[in-house]
N, C-alpha and C. Protein backbone atom coordinates (compact mmCIF):
# COMPACT_ATOMS: atom_id res chain seq x y z
N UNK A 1 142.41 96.06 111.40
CA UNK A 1 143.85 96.20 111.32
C UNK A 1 144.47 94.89 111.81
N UNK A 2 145.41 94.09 111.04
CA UNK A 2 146.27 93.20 111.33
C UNK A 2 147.07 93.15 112.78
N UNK A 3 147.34 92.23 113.00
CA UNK A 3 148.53 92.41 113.95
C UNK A 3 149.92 92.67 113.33
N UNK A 4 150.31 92.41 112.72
CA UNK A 4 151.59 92.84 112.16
C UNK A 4 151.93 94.74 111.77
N UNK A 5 150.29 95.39 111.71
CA UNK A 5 150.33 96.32 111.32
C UNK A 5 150.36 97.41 112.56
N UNK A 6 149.37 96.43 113.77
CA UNK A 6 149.49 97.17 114.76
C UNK A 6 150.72 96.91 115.52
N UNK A 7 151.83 95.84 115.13
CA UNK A 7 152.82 96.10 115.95
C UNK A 7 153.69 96.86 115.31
N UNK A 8 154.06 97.06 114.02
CA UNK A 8 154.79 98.20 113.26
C UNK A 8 154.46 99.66 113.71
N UNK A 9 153.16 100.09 113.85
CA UNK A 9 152.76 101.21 114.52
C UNK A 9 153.22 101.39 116.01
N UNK A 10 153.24 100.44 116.74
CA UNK A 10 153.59 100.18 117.99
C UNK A 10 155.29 100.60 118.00
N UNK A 11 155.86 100.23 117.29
CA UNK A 11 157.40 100.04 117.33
C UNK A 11 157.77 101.58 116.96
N UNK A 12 157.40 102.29 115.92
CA UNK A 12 157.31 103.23 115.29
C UNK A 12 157.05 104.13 116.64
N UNK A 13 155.98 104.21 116.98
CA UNK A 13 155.78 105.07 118.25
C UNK A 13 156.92 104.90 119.13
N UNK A 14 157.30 103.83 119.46
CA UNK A 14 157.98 103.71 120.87
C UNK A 14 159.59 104.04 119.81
N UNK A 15 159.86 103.90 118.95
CA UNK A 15 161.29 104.60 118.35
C UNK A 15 161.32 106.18 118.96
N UNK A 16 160.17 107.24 118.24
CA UNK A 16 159.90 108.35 118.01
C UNK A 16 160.07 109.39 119.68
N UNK A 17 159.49 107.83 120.62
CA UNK A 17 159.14 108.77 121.73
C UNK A 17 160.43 108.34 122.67
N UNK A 18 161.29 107.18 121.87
CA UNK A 18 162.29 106.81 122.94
C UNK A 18 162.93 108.54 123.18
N UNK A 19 163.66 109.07 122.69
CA UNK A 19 164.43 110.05 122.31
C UNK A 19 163.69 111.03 123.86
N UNK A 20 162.31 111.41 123.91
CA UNK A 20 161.90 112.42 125.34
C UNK A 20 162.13 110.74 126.29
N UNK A 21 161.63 110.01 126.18
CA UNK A 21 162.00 109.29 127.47
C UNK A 21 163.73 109.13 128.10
N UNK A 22 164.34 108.96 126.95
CA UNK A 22 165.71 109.01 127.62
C UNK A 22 166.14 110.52 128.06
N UNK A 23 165.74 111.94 127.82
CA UNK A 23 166.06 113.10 128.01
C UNK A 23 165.23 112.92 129.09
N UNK A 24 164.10 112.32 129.85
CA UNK A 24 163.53 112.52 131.07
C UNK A 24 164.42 111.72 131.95
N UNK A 25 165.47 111.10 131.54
CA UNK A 25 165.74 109.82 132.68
C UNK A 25 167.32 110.00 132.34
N UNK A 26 168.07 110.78 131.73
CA UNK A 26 169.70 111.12 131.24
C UNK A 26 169.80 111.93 132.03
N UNK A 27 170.83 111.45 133.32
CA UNK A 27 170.93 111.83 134.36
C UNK A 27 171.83 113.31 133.90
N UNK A 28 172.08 113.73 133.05
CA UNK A 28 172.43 115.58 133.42
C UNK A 28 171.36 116.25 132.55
N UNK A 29 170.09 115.89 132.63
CA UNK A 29 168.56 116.14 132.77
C UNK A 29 168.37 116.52 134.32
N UNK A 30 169.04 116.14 134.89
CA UNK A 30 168.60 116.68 136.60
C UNK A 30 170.04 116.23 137.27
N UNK A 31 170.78 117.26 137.03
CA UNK A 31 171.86 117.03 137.83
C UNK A 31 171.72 117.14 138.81
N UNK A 32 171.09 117.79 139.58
CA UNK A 32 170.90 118.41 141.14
C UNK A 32 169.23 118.53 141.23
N UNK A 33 169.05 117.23 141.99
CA UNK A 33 167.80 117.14 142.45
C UNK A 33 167.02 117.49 143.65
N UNK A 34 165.92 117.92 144.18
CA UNK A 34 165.87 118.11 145.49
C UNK A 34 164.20 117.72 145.35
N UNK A 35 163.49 116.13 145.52
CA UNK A 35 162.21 116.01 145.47
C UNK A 35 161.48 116.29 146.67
N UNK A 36 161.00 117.07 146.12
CA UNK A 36 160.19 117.18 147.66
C UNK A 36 158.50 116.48 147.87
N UNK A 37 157.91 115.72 148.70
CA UNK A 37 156.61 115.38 148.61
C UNK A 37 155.84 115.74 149.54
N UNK A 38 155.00 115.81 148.06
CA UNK A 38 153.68 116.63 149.07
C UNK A 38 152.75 115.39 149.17
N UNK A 39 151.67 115.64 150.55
CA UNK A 39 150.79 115.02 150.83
C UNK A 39 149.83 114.38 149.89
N UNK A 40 149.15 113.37 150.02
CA UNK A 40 148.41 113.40 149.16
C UNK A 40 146.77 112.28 150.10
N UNK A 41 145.72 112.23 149.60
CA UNK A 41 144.78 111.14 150.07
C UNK A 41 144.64 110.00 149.54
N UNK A 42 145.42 109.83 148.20
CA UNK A 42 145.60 108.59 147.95
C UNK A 42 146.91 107.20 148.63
N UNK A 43 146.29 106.81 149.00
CA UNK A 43 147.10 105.47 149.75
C UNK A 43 148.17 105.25 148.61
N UNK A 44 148.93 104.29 149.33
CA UNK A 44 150.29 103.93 148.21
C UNK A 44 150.77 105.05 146.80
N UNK A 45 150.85 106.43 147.14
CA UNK A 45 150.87 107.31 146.02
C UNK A 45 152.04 107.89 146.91
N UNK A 46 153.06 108.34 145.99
CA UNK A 46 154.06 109.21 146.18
C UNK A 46 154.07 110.28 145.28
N UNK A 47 153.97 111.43 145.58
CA UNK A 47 153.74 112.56 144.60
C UNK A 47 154.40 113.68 145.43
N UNK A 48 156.12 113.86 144.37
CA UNK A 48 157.14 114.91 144.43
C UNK A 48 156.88 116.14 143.58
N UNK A 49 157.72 117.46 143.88
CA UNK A 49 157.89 118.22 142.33
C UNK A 49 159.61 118.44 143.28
N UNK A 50 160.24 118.37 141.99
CA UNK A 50 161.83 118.83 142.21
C UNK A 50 161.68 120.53 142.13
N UNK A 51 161.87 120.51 143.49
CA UNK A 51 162.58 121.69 144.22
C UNK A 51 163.16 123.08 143.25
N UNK A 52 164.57 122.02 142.88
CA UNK A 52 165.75 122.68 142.54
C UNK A 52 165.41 123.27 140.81
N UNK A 53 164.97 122.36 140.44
CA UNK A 53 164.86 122.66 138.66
C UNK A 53 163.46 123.19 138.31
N UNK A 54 162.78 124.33 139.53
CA UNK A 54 161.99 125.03 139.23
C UNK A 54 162.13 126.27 138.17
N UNK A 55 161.99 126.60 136.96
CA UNK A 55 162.39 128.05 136.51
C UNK A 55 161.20 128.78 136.34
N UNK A 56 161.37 129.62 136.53
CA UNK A 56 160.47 131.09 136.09
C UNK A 56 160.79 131.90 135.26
N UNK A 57 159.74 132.45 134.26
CA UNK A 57 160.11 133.45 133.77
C UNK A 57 158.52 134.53 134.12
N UNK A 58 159.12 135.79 134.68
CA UNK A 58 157.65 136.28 135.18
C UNK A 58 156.78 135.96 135.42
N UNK A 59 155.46 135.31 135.31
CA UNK A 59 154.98 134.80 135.89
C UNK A 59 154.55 133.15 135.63
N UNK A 60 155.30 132.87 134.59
CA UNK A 60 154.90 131.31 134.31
C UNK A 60 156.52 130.78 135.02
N UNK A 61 155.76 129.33 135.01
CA UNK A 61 156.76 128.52 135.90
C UNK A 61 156.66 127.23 135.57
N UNK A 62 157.68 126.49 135.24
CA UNK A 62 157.94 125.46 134.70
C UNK A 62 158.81 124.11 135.81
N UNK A 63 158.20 122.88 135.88
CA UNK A 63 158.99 122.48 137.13
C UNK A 63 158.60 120.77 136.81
N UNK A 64 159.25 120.00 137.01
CA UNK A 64 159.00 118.64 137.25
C UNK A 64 158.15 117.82 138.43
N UNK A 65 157.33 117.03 138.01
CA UNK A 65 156.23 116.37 138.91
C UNK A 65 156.70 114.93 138.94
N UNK A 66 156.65 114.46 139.71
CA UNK A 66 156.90 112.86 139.44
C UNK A 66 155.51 112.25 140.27
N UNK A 67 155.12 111.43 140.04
CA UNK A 67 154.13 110.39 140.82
C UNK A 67 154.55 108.77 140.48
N UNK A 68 154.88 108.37 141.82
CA UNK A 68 155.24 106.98 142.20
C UNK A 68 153.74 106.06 142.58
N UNK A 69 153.86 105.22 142.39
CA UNK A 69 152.70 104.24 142.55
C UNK A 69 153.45 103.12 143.69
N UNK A 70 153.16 103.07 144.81
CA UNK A 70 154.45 102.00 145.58
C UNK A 70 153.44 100.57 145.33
N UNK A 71 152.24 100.52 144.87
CA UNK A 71 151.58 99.49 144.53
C UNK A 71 150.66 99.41 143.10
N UNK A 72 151.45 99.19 142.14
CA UNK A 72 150.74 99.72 140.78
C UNK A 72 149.25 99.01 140.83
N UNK A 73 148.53 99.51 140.44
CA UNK A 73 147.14 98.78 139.77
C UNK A 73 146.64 99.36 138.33
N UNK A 74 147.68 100.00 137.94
CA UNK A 74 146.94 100.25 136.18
C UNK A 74 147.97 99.76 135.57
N UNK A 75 147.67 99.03 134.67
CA UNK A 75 148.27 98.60 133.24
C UNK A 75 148.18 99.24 132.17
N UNK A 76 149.15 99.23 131.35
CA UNK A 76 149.47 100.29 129.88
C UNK A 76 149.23 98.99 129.08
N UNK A 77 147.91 99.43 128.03
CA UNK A 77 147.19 98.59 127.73
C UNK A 77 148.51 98.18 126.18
N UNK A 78 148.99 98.76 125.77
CA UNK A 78 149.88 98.96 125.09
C UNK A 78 151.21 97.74 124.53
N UNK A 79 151.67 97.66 126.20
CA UNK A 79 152.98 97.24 126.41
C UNK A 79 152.76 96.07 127.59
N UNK A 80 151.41 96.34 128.16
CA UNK A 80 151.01 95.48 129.10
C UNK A 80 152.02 95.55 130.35
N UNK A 81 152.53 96.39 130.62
CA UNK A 81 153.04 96.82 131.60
C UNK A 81 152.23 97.24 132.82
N UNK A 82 152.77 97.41 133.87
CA UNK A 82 152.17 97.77 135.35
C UNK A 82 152.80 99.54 135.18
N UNK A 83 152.12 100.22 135.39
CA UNK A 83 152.62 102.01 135.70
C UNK A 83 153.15 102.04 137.17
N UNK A 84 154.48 101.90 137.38
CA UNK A 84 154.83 102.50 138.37
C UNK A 84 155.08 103.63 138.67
N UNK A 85 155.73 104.58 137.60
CA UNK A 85 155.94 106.22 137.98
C UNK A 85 155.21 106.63 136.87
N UNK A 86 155.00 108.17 136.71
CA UNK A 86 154.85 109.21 135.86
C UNK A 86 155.76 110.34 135.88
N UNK A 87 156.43 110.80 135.29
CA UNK A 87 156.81 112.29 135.40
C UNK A 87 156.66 113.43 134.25
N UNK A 88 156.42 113.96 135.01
CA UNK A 88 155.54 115.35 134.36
C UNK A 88 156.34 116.92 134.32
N UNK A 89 156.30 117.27 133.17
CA UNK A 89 156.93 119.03 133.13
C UNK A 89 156.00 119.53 132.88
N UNK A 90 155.89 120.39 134.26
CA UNK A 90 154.70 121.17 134.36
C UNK A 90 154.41 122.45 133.91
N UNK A 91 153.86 122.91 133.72
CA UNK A 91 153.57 124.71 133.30
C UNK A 91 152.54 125.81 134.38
N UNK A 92 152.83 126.40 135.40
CA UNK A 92 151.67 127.17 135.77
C UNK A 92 152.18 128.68 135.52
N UNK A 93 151.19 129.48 134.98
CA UNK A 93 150.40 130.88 135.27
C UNK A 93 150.42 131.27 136.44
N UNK A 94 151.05 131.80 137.28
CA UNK A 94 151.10 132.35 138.67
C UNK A 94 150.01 133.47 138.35
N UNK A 95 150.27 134.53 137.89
CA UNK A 95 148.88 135.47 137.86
C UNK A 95 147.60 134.83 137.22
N UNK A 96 147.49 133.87 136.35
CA UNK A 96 146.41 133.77 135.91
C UNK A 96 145.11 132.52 137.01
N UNK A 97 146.39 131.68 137.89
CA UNK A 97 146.09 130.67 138.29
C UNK A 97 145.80 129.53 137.56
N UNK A 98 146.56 129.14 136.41
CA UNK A 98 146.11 128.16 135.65
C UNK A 98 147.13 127.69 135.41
N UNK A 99 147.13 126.04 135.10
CA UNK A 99 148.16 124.80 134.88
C UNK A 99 147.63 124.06 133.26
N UNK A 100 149.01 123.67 132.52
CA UNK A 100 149.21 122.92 132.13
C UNK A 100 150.32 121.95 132.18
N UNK A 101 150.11 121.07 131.11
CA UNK A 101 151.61 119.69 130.56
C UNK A 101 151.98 120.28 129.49
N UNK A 102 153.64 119.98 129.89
CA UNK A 102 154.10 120.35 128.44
C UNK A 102 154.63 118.66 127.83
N UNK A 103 155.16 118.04 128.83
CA UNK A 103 155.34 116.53 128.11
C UNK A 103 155.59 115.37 129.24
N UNK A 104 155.17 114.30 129.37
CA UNK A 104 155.16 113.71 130.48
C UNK A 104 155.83 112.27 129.80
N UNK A 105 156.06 111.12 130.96
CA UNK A 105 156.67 109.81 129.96
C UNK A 105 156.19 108.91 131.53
N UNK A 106 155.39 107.50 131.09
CA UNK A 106 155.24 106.79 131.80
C UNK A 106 156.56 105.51 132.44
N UNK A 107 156.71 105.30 133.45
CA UNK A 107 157.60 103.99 133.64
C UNK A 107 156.95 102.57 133.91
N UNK A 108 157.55 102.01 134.16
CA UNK A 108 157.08 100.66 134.43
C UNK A 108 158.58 100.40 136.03
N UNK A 109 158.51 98.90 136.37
CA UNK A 109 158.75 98.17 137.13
C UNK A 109 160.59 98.80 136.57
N UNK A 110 161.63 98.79 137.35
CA UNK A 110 163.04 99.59 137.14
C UNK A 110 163.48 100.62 136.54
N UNK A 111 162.11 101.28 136.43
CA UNK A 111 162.25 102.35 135.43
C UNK A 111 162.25 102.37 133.96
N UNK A 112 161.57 101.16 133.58
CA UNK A 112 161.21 100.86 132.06
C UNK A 112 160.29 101.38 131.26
N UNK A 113 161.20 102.01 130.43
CA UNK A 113 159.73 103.36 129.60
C UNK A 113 158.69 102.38 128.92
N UNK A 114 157.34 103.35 129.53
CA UNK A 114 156.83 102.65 128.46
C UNK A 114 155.45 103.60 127.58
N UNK A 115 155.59 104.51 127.97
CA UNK A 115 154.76 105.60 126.29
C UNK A 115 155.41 106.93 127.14
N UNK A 116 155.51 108.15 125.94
CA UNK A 116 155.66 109.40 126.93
C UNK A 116 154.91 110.38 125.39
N UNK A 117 154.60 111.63 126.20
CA UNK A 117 153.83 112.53 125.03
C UNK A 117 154.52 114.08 125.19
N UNK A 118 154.76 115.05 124.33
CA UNK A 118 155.20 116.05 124.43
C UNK A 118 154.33 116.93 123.68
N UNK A 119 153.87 117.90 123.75
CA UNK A 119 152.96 119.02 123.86
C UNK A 119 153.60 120.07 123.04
N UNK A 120 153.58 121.02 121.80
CA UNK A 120 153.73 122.07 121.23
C UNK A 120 153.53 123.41 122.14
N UNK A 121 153.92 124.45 122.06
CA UNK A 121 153.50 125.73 122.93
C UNK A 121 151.94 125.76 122.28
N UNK A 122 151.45 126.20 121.30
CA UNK A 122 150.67 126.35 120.92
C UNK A 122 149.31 125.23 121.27
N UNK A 123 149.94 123.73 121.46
CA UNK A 123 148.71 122.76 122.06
C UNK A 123 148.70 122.46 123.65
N UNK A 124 149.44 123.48 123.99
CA UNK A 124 149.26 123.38 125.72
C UNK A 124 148.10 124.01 126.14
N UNK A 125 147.18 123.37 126.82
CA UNK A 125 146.18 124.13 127.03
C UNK A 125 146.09 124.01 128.87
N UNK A 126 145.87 125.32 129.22
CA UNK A 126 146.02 125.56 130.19
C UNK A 126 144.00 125.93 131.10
N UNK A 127 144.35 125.42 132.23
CA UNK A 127 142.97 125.33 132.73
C UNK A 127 143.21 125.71 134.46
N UNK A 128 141.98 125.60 134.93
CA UNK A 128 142.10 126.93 136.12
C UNK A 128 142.21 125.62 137.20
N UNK A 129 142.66 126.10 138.37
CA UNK A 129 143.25 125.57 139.43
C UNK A 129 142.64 125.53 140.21
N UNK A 130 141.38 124.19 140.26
CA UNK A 130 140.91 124.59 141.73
C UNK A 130 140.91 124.66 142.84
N UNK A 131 140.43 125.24 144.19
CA UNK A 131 141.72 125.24 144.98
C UNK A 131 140.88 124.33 145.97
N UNK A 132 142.18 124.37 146.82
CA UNK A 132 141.75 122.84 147.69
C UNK A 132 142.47 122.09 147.58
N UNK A 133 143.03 121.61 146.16
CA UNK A 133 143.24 120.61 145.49
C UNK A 133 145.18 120.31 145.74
N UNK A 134 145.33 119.11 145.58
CA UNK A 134 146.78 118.85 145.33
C UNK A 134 147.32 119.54 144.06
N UNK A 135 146.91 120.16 143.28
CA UNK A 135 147.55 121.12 141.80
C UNK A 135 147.20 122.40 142.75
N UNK A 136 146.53 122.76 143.88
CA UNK A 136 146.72 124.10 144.57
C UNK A 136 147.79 124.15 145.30
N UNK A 137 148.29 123.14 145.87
CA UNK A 137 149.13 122.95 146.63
C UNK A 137 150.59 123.27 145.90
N UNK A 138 150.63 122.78 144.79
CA UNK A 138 151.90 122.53 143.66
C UNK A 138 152.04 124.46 143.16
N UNK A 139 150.57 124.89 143.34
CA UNK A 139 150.39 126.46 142.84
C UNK A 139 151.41 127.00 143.81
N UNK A 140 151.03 127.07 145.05
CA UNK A 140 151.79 127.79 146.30
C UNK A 140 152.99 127.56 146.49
N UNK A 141 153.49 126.30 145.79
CA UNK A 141 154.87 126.10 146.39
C UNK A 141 155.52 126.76 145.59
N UNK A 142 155.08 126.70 144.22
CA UNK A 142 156.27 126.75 143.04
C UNK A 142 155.71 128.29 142.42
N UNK A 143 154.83 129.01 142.68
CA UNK A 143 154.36 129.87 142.02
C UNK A 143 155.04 130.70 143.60
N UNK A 144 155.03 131.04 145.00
CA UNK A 144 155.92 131.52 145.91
C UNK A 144 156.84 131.05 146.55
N UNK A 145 158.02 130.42 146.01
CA UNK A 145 159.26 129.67 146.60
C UNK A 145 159.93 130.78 145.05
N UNK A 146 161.38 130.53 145.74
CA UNK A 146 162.31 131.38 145.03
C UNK A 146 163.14 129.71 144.21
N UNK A 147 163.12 130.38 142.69
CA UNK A 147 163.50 129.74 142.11
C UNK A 147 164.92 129.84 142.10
N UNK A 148 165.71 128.64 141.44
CA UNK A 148 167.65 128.90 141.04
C UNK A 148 167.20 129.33 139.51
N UNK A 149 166.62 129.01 138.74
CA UNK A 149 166.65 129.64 137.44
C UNK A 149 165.96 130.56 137.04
């Protein structure tokens, strides 16, 4: 494949996916925020889920993840960018104990998008929670905390 062909593909993608990156970052997307962070063992890692824009419906639960990098070391081989954040809309199964993504979007250095992916109901695939884990932790908060929606 050419270069001209792989940057048309390139451009094409980043048109298609601008549209979820600006709905992740269009501030009445989260009018009322409340991040809260949880612990984690990785050094220089910041890892929130917003509080406030948890919803439920019986037992699934839907909620935003963010992960900050305060010292990036991966590059988006892509755009050649440094990954400073991720944020993530999450999905868990409270009775079943199982998590998925429904669509996530990477940043760079001021908050500069740089790839994001969104998930069909039908291609979310959901997997079991093991516990211990920082996704157990995300289970307890958001699967027993009282939601606003």
């Amino acid at each position: 494949m050419n270069y001209k062909v792989k940057m048309e593909k390139r451009a094409i993608k980043a048109f298609l996916f601008f549209g979820i990156a600006w709905a992740l970052n269009a501030p009445s997307a989260f009018a009322e925020e409340d991040w809260i962070r949880l612990p984690t063992s990785a050094p220089d890692v910041i890892f929130t889920i917003d509080k406030v824009n948890i919803e439920r419906q019986g037992n699934i639960v839907k909620f935003w993840e963010k992960i900050t990098f305060e010292k990036p070391d991966v590059k988006d081989e892509a755009s050649a960018m440094m990954i400073k954040e991720k944020k993530v809309n999450r999905i868990m199964d409270c009775a079943g104990h199982t998590q998925g993504v429904i669509s996530g979007a990477t940043f760079g250095e001021k908050g500069r998008f740089i790839s994001s992916v969104e998930f069909k109901a039908a291609q979310i695939r959901m997997n079991a929670i093991p516990p211990g884990t920082l996704a157990d932790e995300e289970f307890n908060l958001v699967c027993f905390s009282e939601s606003k929606k």
